[in-house]
Protein backbone atom coordinates (compact mmCIF):
# COMPACT_ATOMS: atom_id res chain seq x y z
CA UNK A 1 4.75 -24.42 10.80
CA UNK A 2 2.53 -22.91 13.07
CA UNK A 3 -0.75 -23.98 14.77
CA UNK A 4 -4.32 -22.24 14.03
CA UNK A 5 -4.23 -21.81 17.63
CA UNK A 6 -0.27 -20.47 18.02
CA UNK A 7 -1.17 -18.15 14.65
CA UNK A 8 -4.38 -16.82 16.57
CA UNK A 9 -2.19 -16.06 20.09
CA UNK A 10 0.49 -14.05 17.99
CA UNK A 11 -1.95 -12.06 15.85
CA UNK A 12 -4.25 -11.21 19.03
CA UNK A 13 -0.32 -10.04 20.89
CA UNK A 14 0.58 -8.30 17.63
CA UNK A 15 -2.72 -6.29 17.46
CA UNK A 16 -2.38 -5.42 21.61
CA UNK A 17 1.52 -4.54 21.13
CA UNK A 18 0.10 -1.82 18.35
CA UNK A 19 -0.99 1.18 19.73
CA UNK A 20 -2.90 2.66 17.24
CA UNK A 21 -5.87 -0.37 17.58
CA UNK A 22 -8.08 -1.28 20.11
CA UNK A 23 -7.38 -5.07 20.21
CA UNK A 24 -10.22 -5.53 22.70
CA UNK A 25 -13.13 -4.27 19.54
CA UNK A 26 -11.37 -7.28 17.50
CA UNK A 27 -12.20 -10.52 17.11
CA UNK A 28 -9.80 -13.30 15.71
CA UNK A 29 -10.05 -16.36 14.20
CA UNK A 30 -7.75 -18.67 12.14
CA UNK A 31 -8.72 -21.76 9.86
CA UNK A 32 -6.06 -23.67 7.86
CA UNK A 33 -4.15 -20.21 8.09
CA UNK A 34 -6.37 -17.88 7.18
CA UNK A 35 -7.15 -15.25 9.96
CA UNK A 36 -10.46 -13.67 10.02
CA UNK A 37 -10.89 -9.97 11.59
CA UNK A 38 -14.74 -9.20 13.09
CA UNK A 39 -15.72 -6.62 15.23
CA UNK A 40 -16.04 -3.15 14.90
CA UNK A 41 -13.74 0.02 15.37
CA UNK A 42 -14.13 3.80 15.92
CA UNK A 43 -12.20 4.74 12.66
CA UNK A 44 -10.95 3.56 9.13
CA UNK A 45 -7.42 4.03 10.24
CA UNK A 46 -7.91 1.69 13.36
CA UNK A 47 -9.31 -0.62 10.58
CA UNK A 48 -6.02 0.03 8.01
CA UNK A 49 -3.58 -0.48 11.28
CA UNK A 50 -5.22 -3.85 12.39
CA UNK A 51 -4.73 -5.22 8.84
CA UNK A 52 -1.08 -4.19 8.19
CA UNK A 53 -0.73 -5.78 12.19
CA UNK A 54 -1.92 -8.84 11.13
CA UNK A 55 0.40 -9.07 7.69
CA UNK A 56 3.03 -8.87 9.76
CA UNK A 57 2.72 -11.94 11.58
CA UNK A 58 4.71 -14.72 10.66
CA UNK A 59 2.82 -17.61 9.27
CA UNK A 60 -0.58 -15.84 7.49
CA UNK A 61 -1.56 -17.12 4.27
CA UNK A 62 -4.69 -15.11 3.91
CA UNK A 63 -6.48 -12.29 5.46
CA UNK A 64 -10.07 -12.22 5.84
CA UNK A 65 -11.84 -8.94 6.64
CA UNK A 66 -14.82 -8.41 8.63
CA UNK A 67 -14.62 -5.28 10.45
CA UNK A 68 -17.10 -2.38 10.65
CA UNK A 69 -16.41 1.07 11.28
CA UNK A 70 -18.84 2.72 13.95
CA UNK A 71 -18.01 6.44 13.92
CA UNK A 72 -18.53 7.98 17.30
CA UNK A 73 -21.57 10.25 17.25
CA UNK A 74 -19.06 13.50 17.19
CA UNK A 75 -16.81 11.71 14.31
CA UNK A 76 -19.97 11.64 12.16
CA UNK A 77 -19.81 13.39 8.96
CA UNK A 78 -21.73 14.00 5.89
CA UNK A 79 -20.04 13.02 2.43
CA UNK A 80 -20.40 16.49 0.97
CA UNK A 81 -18.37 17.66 3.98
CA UNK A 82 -15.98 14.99 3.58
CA UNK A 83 -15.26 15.49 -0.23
CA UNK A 84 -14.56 19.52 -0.26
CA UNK A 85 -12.11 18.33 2.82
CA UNK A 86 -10.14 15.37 0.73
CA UNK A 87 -10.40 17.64 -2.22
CA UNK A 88 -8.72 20.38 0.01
CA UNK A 89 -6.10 18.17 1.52
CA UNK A 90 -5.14 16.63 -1.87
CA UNK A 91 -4.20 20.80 -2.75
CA UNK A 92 -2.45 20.96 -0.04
CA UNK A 93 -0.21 18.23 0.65
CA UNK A 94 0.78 17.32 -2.95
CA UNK A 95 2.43 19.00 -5.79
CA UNK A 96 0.35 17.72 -8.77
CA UNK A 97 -1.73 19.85 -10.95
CA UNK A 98 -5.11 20.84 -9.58
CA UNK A 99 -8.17 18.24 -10.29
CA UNK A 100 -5.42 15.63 -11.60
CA UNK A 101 -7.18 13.47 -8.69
CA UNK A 102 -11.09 13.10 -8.37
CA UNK A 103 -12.61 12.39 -5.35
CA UNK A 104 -15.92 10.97 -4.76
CA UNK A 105 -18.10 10.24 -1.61
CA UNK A 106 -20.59 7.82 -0.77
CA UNK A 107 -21.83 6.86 3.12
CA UNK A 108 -18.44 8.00 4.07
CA UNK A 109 -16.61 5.59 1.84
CA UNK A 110 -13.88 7.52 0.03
CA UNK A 111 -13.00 6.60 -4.03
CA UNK A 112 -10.04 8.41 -5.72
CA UNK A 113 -9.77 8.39 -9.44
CA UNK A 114 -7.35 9.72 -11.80
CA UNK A 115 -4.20 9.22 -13.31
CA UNK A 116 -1.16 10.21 -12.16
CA UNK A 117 2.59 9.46 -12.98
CA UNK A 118 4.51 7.66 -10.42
CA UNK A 119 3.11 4.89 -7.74
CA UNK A 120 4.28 6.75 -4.66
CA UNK A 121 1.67 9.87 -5.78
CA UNK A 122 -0.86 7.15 -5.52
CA UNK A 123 -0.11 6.13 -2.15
CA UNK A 124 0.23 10.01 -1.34
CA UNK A 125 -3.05 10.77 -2.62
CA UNK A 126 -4.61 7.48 -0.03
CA UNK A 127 -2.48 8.15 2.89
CA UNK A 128 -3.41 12.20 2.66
CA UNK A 129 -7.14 11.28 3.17
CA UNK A 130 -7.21 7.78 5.24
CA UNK A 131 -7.25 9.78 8.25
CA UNK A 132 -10.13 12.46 8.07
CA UNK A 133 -12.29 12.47 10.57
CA UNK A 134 -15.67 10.36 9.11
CA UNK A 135 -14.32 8.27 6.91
CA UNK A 136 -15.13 4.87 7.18
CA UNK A 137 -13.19 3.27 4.02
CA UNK A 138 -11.12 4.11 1.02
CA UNK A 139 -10.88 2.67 -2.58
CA UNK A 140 -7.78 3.76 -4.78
CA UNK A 141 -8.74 3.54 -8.58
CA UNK A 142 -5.92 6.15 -9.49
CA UNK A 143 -4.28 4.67 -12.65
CA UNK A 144 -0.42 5.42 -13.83
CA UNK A 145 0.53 6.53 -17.10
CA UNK A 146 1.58 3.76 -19.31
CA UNK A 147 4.65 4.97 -21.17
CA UNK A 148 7.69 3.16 -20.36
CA UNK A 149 10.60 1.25 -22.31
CA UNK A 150 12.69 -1.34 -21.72
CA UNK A 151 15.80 0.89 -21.99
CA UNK A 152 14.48 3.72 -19.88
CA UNK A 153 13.92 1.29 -16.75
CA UNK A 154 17.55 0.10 -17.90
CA UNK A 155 18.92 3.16 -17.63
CA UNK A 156 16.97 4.31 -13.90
CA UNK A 157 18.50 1.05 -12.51
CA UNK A 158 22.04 1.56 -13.92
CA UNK A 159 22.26 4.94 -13.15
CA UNK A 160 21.15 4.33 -9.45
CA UNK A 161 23.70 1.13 -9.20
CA UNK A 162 26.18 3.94 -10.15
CA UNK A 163 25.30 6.15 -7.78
CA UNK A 164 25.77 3.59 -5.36
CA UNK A 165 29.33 2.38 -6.57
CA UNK A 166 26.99 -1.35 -6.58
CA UNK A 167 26.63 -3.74 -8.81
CA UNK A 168 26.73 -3.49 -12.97
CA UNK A 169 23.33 -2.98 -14.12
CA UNK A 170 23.76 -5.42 -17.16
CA UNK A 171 23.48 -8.54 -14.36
CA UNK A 172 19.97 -7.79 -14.38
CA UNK A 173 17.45 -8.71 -16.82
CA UNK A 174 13.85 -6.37 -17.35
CA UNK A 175 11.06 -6.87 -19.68
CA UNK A 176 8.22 -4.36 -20.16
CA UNK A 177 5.05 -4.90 -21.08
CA UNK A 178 2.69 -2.11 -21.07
CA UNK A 179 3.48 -0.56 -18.04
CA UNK A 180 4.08 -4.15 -16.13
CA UNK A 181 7.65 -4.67 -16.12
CA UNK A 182 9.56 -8.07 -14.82
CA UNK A 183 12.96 -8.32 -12.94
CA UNK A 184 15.43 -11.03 -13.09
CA UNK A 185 19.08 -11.24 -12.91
CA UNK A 186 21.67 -11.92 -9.55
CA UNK A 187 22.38 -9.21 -7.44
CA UNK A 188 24.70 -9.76 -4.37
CA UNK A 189 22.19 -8.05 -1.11
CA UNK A 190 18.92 -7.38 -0.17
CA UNK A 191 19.24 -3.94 -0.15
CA UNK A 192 20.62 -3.84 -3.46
CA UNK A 193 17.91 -6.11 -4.54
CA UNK A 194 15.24 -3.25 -2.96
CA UNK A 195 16.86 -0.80 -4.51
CA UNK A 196 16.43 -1.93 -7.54
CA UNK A 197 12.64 -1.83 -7.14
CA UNK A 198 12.29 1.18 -5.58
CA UNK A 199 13.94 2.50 -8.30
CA UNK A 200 11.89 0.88 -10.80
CA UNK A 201 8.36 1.96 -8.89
CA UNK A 202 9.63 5.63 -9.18
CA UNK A 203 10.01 5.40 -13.17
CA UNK A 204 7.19 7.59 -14.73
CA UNK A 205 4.29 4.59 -16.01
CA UNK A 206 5.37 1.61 -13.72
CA UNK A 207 2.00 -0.02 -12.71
CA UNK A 208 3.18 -3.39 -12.05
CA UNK A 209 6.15 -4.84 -10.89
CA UNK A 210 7.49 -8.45 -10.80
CA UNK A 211 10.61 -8.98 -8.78
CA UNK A 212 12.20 -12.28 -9.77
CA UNK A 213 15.71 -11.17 -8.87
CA UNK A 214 18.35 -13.43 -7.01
CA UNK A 215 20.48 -12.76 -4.43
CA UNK A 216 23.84 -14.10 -4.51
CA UNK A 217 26.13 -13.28 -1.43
């Protein structure tokens, strides 16, 4: 296990080894594990990069975050501005139907609402408008439409197995409830075992998934 001290020297290298973050605008500390991230940076997606560094490192149990986002005078927007442009890029970069996602702006802080079908539409719909020039945060309250079945995420797992040539489908167990559904059951990789997730994420009402599955090599 590592030290608060040999945590804090490999989260300060991983944060200088990526490029897209001025490590030198970051403060770190670590207590009992949990790193703590002060400072300030130029742009939300400096901010969204130096977290996903730090979950990277080996050896966090929690991340605490304390960063503030100081646009540069010519980065400075107002939030009208800023909503007819997310509302713009939404249109453009996605294939859902028009106004399916509302966007609302306040101080520069972005909210998406909405509800939408599949999970990777909702990280679309955050990744199409994390980078705009002025914004300082985002908060994703898109929902997914609850209307799975037991036998229809049965049936998206077997039939992707199959494509596969993998495993039998019956060696692994989902539940549904609402649109949280549980995995269990032996598969014999990791990838098959991601696979199997994946597939499960893409199935039309998935809000929640639990991934209890085994791998037996």
């Amino acid at each position: 296990m590592k030290t608060d001290t040999q945590l804090k020297n490999d989260v300060t290298a991983e944060l200088k080894w990526d490029n897209s973050v001025n490590a030198n605008q970051i403060g770190v500390e670590v207590k009992d594990g949990i790193v703590t991230l002060s400072g300030h940076v130029d742009h939300y997606s400096e901010k969204w990069a130096a977290e996903r560094a730090v979950q990277k490192v080996l050896g966090v149990k929690a991340l605490a975050i304390e960063l503030d986002v100081k646009l540069p005078g010519s980065s400075n927007r107002d939030d009208s501005d800023i909503a007819l442009t997310a509302k713009n890029v939404l249109e453009w970069t996605t294939n859902w139907p028009k106004d399916q996602v509302k966007v609302m702006v306040e101080k520069g802080w972005i909210t998406l609402s909405g509800q939408l079908d599949y999970d990777y539409q909702r990280q679309l719909a955050l990744s199409s408008v994390r980078n705009l020039m002025g914004v300082k945060g985002v908060s994703n309250k898109i929902t997914l439409k609850p209307f799975i079945s037991t036998s229809t995420v049965k049936s998206v797992i077997d039939a992707a197995l199959k494509r596969r040539a993998l495993t039998d489908a019956q060696e692994i167990v989902v539940t549904v409830d609402g649109g949280k559904v549980n995995l269990s059951g032996v598969v014999h990789s990791w990838s098959e075992r991601e696979m199997v997730c994946d597939s499960v994420w893409n199935t039309p009402g998935v809000t929640e998934v639990s991934d209890n599955i085994t791998v037996a090599y």
